[in-house]
Protein backbone atom coordinates (compact mmCIF):
# COMPACT_ATOMS: atom_id res chain seq x y z
CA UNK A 1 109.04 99.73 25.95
CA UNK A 2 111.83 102.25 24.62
CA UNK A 3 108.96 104.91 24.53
CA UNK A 4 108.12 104.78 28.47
CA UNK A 5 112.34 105.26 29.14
CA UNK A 6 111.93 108.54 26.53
CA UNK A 7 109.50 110.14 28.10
CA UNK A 8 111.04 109.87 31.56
CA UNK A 9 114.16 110.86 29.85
CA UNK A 10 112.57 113.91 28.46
CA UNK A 11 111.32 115.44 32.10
CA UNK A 12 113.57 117.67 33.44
CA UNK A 13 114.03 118.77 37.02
CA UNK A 14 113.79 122.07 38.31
CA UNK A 15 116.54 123.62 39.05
CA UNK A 16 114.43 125.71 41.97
CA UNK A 17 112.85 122.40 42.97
CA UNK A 18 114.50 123.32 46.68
CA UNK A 19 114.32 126.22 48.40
CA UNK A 20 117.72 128.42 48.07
CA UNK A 21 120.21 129.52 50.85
CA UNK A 22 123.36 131.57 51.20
CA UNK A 23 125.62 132.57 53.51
CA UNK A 24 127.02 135.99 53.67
CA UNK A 25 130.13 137.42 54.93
CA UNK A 26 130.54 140.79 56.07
CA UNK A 27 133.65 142.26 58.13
CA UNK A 28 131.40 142.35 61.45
CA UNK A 29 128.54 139.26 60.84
CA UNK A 30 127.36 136.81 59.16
CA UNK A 31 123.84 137.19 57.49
CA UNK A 32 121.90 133.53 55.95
CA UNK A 33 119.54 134.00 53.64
CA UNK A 34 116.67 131.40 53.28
CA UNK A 35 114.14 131.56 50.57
CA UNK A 36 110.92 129.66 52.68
CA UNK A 37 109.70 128.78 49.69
CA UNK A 38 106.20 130.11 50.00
CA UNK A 39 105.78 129.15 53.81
CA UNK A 40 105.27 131.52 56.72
CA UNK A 41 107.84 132.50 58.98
CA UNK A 42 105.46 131.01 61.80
CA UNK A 43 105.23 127.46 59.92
CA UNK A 44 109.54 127.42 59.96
CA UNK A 45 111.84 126.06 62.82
CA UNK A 46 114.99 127.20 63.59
CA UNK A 47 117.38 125.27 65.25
CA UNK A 48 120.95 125.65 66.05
CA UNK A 49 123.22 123.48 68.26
CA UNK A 50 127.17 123.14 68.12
CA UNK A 51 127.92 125.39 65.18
CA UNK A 52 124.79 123.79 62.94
CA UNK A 53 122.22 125.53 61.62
CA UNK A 54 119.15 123.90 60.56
CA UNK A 55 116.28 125.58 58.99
CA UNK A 56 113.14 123.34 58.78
CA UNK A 57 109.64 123.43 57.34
CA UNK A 58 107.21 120.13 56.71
CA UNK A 59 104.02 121.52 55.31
CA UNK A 60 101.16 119.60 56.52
CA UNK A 61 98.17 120.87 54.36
CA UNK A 62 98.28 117.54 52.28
CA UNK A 63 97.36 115.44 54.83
CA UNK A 64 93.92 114.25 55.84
CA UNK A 65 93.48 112.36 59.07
CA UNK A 66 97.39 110.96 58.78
CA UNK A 67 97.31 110.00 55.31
CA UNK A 68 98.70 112.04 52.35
CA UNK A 69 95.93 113.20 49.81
CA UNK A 70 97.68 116.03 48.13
CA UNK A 71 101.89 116.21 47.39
CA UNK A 72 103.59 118.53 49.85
CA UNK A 73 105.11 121.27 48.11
CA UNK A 74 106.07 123.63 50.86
CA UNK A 75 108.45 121.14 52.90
CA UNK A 76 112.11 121.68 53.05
CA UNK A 77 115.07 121.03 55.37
CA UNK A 78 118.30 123.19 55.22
CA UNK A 79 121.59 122.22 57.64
CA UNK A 80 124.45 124.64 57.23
CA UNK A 81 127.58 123.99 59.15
CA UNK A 82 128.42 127.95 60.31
CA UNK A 83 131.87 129.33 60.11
CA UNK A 84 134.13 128.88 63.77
CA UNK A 85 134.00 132.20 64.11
CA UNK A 86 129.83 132.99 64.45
CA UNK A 87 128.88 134.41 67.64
CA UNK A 88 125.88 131.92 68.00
CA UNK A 89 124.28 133.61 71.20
CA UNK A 90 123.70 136.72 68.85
CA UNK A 91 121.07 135.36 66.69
CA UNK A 92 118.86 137.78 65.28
CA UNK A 93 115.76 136.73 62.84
CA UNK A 94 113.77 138.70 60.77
CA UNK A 95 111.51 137.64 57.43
CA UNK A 96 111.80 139.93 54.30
CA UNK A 97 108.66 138.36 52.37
CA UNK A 98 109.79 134.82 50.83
CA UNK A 99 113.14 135.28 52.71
CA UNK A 100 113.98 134.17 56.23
CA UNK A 101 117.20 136.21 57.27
CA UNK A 102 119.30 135.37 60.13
CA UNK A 103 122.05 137.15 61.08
CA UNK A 104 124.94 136.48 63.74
CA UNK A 105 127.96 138.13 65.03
CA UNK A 106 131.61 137.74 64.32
CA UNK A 107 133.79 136.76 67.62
CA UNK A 108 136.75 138.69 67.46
C-alpha cells in the first residue's frame, strides 16, 4: 500500500502546466501578454465586460461524437481584473506566434 502513496508522491507538476499571462504597465497603456499555449489565435475568445478580461480557449480535438477519447491539452481560461484606469473601448489585438497581445489605453 505505502508504495502506490510513493509513487504519486514522487510526480511532480509542471510548473508551465497553464498557460502564462502578464500585465504590463507603460506611462501611456497597458499591454497583456497571453502565451495560447499552442492554440491559434482563431481557436481563442476574448471577452471583456466591466473592467474583466477573460481570455478563453477549450480545445475540442479530443472529442469524438461528444465523448472525450484523447486528454485536452490546449484548453485554458484566463480572467484578469484590469486596472481602473484602462481605456477599454481601445482594445487592440494582435498575435506574436505563441503570444496573444492585447493592448489598451490609459484614461487620463
Amino acid at each position: 500500500m505505502d508504495s502506490i502513496f510513493n509513487v504519486a508522491r514522487s510526480w511532480q507538476v509542471r510548473e508551465d502546466a497553464q498557460p502564462r499571462m502578464e500585465l504590463v504597465e507603460y506611462d501611456e497603456s497597458y499591454t497583456v501578454k497571453a502565451d495560447i499555449h499552442g492554440c491559434d489565435a482563431e481557436g481563442v475568445a476574448v471577452c471583456l465586460e466591466a473592467g474583466v478580461l477573460t481570455i478563453t480557449s477549450e480545445d475540442r480535438s479530443g472529442f469524438a461524437d461528444g465523448v472525450c477519447v484523447l486528454p485536452r491539452l490546449n484548453s485554458f481560461r484566463y480572467t484578469l481584473a484590469l486596472p481602473d484606469d484602462a481605456d477599454e473601448t481601445g482594445l487592440s489585438i494582435a498575435c506574436e506566434g505563441r503570444v496573444l497581445v492585447l493592448t489598451f489605453g490609459r484614461l487620463t
